[in-house]
PDB file of N, CA and C in Angstrom:
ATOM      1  N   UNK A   1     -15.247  13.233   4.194  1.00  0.00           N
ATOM      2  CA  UNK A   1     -14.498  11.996   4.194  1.00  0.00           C
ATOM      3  C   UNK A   1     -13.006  12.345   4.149  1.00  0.00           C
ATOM      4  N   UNK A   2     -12.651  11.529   4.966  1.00  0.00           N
ATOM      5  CA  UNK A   2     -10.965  12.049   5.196  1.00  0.00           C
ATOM      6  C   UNK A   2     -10.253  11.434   3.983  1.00  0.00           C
ATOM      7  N   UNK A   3      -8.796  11.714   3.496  1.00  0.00           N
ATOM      8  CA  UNK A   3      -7.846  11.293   2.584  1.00  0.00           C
ATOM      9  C   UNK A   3      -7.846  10.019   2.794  1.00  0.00           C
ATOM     10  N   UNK A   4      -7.243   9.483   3.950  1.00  0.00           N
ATOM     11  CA  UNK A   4      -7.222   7.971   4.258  1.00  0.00           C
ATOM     12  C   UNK A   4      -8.607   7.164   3.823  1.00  0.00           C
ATOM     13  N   UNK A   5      -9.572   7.521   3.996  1.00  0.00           N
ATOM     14  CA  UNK A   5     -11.019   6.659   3.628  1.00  0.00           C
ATOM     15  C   UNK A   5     -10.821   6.751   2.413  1.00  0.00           C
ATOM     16  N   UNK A   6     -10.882   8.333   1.440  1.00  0.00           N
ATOM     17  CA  UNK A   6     -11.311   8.206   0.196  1.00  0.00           C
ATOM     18  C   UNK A   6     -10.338   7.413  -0.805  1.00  0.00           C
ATOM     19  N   UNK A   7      -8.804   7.227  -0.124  1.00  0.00           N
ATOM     20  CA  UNK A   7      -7.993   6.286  -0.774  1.00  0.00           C
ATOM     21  C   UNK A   7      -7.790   4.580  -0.316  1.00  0.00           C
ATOM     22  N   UNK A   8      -8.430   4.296   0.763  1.00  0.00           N
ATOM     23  CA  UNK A   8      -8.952   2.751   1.149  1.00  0.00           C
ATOM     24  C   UNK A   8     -10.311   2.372   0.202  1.00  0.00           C
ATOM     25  N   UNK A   9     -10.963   3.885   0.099  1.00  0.00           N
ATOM     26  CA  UNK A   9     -12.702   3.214  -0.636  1.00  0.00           C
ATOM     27  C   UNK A   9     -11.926   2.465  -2.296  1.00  0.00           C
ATOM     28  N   UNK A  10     -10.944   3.974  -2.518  1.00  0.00           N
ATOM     29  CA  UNK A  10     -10.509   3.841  -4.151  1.00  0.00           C
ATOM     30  C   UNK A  10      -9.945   2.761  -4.156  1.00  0.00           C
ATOM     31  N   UNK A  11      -8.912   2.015  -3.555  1.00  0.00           N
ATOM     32  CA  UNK A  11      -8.045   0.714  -3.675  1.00  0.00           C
ATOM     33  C   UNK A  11      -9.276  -0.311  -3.167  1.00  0.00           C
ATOM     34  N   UNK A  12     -10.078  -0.243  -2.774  1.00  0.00           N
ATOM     35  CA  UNK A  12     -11.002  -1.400  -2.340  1.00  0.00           C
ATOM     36  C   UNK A  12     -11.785  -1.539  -3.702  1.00  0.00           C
ATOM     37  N   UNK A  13     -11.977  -0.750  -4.528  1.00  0.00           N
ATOM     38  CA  UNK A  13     -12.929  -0.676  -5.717  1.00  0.00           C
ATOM     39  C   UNK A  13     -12.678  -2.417  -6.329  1.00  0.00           C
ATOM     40  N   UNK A  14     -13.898  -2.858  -7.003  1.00  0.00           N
ATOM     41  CA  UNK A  14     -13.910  -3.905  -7.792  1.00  0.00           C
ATOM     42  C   UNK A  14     -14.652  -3.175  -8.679  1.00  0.00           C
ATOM     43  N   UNK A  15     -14.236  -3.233 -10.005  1.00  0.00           N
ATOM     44  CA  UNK A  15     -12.767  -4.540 -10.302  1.00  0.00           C
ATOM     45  C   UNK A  15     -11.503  -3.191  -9.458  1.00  0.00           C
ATOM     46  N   UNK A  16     -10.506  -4.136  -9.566  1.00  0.00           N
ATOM     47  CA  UNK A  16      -9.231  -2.797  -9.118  1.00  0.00           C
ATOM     48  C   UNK A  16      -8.782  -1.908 -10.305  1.00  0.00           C
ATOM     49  N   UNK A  17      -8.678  -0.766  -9.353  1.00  0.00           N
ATOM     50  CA  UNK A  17      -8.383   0.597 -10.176  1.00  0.00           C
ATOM     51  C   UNK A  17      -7.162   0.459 -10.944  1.00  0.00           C
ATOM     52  N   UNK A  18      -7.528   0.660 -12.106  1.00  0.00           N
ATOM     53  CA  UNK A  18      -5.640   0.864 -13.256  1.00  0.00           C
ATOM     54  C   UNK A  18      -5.187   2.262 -12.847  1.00  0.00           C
ATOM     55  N   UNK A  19      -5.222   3.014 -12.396  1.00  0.00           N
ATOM     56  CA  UNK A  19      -4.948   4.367 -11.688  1.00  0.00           C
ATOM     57  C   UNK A  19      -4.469   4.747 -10.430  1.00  0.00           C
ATOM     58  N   UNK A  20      -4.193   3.836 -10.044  1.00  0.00           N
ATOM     59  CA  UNK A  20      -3.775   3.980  -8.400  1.00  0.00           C
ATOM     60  C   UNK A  20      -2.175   3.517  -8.471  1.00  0.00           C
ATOM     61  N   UNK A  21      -1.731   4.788  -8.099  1.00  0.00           N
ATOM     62  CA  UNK A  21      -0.065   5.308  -7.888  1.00  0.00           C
ATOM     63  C   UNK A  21       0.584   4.549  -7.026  1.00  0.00           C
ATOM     64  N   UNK A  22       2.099   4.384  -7.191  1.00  0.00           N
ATOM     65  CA  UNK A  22       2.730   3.908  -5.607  1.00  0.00           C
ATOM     66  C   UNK A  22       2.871   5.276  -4.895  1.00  0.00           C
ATOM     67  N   UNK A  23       3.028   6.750  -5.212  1.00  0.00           N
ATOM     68  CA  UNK A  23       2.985   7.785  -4.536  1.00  0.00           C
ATOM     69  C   UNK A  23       1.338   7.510  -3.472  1.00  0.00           C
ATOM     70  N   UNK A  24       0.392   7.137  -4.323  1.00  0.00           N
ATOM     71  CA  UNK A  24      -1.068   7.186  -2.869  1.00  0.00           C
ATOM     72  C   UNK A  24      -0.783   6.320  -2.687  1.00  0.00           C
ATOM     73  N   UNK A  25       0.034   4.808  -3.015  1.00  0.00           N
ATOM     74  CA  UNK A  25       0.061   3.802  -1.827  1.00  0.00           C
ATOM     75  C   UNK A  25       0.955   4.176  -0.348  1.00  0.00           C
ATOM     76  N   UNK A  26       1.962   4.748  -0.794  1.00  0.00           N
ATOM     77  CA  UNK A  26       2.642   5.159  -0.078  1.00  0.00           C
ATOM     78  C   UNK A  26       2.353   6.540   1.269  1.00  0.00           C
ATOM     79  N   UNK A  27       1.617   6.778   0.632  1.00  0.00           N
ATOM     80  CA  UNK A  27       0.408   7.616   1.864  1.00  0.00           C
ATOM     81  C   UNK A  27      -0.334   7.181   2.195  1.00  0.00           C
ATOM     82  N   UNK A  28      -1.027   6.122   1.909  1.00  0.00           N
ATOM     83  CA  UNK A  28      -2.319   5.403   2.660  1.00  0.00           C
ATOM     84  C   UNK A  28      -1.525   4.576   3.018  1.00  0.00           C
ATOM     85  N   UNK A  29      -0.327   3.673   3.199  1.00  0.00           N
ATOM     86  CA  UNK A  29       0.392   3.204   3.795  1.00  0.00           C
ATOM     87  C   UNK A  29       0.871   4.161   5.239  1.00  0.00           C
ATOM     88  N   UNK A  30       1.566   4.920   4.963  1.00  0.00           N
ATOM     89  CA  UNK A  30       1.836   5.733   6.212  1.00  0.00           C
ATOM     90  C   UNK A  30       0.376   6.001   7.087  1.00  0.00           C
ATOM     91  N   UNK A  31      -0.503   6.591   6.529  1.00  0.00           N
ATOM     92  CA  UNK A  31      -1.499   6.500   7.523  1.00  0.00           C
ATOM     93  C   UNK A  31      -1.818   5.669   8.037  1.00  0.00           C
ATOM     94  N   UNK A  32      -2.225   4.335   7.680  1.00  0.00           N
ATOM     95  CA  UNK A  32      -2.249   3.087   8.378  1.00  0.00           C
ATOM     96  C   UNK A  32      -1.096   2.704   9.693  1.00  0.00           C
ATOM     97  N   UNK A  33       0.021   3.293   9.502  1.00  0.00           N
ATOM     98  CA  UNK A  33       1.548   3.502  10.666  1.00  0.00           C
ATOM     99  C   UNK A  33       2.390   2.546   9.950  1.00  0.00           C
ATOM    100  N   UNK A  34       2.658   2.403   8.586  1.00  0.00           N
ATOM    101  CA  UNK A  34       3.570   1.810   8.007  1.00  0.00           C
ATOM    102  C   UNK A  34       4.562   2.725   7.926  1.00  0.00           C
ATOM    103  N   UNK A  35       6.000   2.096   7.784  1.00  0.00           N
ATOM    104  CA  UNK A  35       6.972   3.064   7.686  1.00  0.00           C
ATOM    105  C   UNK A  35       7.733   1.718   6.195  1.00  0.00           C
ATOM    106  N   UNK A  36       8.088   2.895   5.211  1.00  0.00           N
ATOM    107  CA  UNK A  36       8.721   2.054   3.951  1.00  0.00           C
ATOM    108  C   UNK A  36      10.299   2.347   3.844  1.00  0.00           C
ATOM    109  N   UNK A  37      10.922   1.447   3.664  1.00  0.00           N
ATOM    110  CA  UNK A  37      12.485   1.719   3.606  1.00  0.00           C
ATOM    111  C   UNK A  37      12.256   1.279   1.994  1.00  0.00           C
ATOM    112  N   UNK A  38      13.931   1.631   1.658  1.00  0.00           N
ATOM    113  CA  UNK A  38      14.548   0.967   0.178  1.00  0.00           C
ATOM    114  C   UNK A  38      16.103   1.300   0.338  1.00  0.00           C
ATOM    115  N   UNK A  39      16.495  -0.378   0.306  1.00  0.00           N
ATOM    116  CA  UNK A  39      18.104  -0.355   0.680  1.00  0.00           C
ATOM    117  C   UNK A  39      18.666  -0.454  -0.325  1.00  0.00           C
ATOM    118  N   UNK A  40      17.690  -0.944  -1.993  1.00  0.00           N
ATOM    119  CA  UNK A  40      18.380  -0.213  -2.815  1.00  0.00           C
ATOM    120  C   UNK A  40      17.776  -0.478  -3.920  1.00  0.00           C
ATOM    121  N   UNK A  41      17.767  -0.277  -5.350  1.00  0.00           N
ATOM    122  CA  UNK A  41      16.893  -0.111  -6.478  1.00  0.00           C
ATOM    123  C   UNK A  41      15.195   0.070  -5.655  1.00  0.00           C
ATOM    124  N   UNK A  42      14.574  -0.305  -6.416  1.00  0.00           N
ATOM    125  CA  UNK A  42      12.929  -0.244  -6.476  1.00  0.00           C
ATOM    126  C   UNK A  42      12.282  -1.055  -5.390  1.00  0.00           C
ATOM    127  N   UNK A  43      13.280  -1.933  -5.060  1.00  0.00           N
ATOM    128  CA  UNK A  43      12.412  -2.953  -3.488  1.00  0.00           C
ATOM    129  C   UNK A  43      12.273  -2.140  -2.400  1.00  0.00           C
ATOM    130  N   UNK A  44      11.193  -1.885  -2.289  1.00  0.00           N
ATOM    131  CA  UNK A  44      10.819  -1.467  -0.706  1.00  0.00           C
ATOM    132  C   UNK A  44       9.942  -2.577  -0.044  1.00  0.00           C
ATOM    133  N   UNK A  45      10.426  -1.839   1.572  1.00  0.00           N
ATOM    134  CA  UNK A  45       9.454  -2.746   2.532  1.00  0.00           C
ATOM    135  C   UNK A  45       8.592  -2.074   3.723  1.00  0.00           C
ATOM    136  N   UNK A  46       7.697  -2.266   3.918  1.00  0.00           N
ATOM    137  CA  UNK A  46       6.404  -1.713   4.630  1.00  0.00           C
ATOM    138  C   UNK A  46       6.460  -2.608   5.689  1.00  0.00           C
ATOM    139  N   UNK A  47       7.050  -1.836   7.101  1.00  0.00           N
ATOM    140  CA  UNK A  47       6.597  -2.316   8.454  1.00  0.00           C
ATOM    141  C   UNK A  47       5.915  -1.485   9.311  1.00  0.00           C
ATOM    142  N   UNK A  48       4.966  -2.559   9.776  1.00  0.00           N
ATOM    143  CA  UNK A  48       3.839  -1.794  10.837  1.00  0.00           C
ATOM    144  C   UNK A  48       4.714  -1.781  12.297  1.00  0.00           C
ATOM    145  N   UNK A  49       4.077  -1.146  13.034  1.00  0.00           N
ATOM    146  CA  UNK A  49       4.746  -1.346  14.449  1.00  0.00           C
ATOM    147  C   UNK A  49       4.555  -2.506  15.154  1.00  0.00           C
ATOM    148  N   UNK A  50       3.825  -3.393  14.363  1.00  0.00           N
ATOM    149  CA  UNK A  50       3.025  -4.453  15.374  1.00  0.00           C
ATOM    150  C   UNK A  50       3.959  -5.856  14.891  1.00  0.00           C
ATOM    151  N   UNK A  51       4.790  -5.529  13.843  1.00  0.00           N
ATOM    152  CA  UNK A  51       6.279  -6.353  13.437  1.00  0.00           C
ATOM    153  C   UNK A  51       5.304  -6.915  12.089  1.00  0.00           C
ATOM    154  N   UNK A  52       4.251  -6.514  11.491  1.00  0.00           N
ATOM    155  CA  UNK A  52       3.920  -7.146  10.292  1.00  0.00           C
ATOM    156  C   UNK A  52       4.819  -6.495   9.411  1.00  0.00           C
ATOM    157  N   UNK A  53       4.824  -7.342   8.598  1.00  0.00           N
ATOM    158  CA  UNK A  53       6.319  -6.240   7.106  1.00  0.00           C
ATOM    159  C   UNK A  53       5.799  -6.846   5.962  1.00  0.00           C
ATOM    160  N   UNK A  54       5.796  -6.081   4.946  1.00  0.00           N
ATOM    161  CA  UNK A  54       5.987  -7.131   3.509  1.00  0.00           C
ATOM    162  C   UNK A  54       6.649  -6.320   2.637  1.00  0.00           C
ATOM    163  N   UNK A  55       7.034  -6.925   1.539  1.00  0.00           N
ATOM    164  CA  UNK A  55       8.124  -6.377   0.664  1.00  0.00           C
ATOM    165  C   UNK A  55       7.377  -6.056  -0.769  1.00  0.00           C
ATOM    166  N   UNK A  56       7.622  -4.880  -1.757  1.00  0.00           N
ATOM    167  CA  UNK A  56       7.058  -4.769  -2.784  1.00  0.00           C
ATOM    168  C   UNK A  56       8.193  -3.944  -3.863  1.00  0.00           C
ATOM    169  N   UNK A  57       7.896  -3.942  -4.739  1.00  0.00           N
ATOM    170  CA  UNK A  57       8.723  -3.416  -6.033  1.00  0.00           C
ATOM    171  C   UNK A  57       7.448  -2.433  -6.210  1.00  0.00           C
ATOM    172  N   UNK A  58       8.624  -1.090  -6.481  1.00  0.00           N
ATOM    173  CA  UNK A  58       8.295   0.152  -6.948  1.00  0.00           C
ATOM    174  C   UNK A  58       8.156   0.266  -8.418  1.00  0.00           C
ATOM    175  N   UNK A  59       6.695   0.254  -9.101  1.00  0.00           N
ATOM    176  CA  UNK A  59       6.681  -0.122 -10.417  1.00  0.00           C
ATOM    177  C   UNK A  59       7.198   1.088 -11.224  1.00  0.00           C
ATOM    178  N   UNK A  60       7.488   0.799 -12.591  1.00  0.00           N
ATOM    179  CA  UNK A  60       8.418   1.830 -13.436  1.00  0.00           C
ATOM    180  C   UNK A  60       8.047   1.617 -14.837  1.00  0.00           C
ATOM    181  N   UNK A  61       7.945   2.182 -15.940  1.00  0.00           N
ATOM    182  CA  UNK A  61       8.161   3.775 -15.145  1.00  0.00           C
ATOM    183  C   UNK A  61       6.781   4.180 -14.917  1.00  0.00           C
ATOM    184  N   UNK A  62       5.988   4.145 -14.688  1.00  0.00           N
ATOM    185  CA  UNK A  62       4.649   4.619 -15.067  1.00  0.00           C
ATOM    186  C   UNK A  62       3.992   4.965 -13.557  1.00  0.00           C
ATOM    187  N   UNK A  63       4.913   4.219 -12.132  1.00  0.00           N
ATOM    188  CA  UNK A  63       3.870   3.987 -11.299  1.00  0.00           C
ATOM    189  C   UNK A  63       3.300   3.774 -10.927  1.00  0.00           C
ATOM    190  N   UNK A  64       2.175   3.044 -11.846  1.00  0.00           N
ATOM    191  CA  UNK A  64       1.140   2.652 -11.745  1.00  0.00           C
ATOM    192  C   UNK A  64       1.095   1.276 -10.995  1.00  0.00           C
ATOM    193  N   UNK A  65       0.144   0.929  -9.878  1.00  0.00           N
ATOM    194  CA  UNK A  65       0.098  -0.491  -9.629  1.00  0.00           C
ATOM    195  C   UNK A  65      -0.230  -1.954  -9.833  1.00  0.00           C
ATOM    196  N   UNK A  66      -0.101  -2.498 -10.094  1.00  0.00           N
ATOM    197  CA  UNK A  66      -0.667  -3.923 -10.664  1.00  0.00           C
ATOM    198  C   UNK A  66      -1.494  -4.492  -9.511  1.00  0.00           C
ATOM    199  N   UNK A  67      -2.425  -5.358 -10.125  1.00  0.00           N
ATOM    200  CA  UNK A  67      -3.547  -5.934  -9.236  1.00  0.00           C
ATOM    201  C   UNK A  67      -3.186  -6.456  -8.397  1.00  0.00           C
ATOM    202  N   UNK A  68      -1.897  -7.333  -8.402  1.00  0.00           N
ATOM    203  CA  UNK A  68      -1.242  -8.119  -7.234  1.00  0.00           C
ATOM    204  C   UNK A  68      -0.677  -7.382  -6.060  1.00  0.00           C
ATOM    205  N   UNK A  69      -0.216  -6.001  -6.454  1.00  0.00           N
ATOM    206  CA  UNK A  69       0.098  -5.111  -5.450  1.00  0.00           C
ATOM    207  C   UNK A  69      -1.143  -4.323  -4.648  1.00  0.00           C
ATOM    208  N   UNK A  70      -2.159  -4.090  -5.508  1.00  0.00           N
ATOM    209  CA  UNK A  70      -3.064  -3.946  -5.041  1.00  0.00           C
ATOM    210  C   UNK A  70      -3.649  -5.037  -3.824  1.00  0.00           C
ATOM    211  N   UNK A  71      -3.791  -5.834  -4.102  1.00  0.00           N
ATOM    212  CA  UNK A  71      -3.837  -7.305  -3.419  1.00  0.00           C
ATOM    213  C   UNK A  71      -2.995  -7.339  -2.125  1.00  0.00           C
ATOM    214  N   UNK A  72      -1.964  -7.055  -2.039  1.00  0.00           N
ATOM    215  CA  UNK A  72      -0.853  -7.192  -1.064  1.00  0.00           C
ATOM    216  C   UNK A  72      -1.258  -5.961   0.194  1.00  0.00           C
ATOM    217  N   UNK A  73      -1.087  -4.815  -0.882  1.00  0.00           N
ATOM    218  CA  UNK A  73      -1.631  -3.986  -0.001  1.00  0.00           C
ATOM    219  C   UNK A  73      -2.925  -4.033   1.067  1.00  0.00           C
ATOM    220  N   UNK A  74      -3.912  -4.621   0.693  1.00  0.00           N
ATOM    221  CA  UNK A  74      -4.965  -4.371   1.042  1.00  0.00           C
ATOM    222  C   UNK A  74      -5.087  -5.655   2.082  1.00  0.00           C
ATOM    223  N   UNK A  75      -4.482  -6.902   1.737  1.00  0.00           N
ATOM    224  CA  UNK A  75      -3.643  -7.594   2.635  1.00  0.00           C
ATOM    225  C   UNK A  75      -3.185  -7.436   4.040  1.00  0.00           C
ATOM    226  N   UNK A  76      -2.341  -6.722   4.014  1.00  0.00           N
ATOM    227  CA  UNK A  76      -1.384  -5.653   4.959  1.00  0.00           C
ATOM    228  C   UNK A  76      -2.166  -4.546   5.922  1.00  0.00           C
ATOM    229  N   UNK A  77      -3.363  -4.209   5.113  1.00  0.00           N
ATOM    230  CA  UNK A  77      -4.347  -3.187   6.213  1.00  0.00           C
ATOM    231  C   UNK A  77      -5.340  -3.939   6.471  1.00  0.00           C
ATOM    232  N   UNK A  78      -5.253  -5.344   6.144  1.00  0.00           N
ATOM    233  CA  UNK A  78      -6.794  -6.081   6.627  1.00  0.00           C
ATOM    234  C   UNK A  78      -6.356  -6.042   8.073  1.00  0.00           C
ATOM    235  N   UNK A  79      -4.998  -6.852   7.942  1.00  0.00           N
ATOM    236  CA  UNK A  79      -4.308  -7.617   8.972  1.00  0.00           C
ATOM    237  C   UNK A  79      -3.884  -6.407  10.287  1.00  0.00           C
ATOM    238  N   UNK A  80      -3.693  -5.481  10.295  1.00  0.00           N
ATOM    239  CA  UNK A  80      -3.124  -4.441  11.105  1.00  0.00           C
ATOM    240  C   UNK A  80      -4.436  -3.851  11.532  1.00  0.00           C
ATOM    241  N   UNK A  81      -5.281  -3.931  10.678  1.00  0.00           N
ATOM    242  CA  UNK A  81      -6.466  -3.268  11.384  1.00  0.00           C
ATOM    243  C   UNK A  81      -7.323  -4.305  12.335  1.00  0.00           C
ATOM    244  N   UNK A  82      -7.412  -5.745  11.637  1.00  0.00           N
ATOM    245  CA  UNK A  82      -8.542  -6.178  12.338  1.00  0.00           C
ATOM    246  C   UNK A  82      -7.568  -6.835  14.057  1.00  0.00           C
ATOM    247  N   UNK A  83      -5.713  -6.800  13.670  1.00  0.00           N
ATOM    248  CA  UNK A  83      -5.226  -6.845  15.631  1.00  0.00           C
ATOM    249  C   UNK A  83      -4.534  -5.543  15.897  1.00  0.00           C
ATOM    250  N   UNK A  84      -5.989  -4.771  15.787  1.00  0.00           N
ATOM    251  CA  UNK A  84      -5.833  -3.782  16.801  1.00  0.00           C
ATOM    252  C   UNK A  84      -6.192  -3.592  17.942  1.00  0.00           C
TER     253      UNK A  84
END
């Protein structure tokens, strides 16, 4: 199983994982073909090539993600995957 699956299976988990980093969002983001900017503090934004974008806060200090980001994320690869 490739990196990308075994970190879509982990963020798909119910209930959602208290363990899941913005460092692996941020790689299972890029694999998906997101590219993330930050023009300044902790807001970044995730655009696909296909012009989908959304915006998220880089949590602190811990990293760790909250369910709603979890949520967003998973959001964001429903949508890019299923207009492909």
């Amino acid at each position: 199983m490739s990196r990308k699956q075994k970190l879509l299976e982990r963020l798909r988990k119910i209930p959602s994982p208290k363990d899941f980093t913005w460092d692996e969002l941020v790689t299972l983001m890029r694999q998906f073909e997101f590219n993330e900017t930050c023009k300044s503090g902790s807001h970044y934004m995730f655009e696909h090539s296909s012009g989908y974008k959304f915006g998220m806060s880089k949590t602190h200090p811990s990293g760790i993600l909250k369910k709603y980001q979890i949520t967003e994320a998973l959001n964001a690869i429903d949508h890019v995957s299923k207009n492909k």
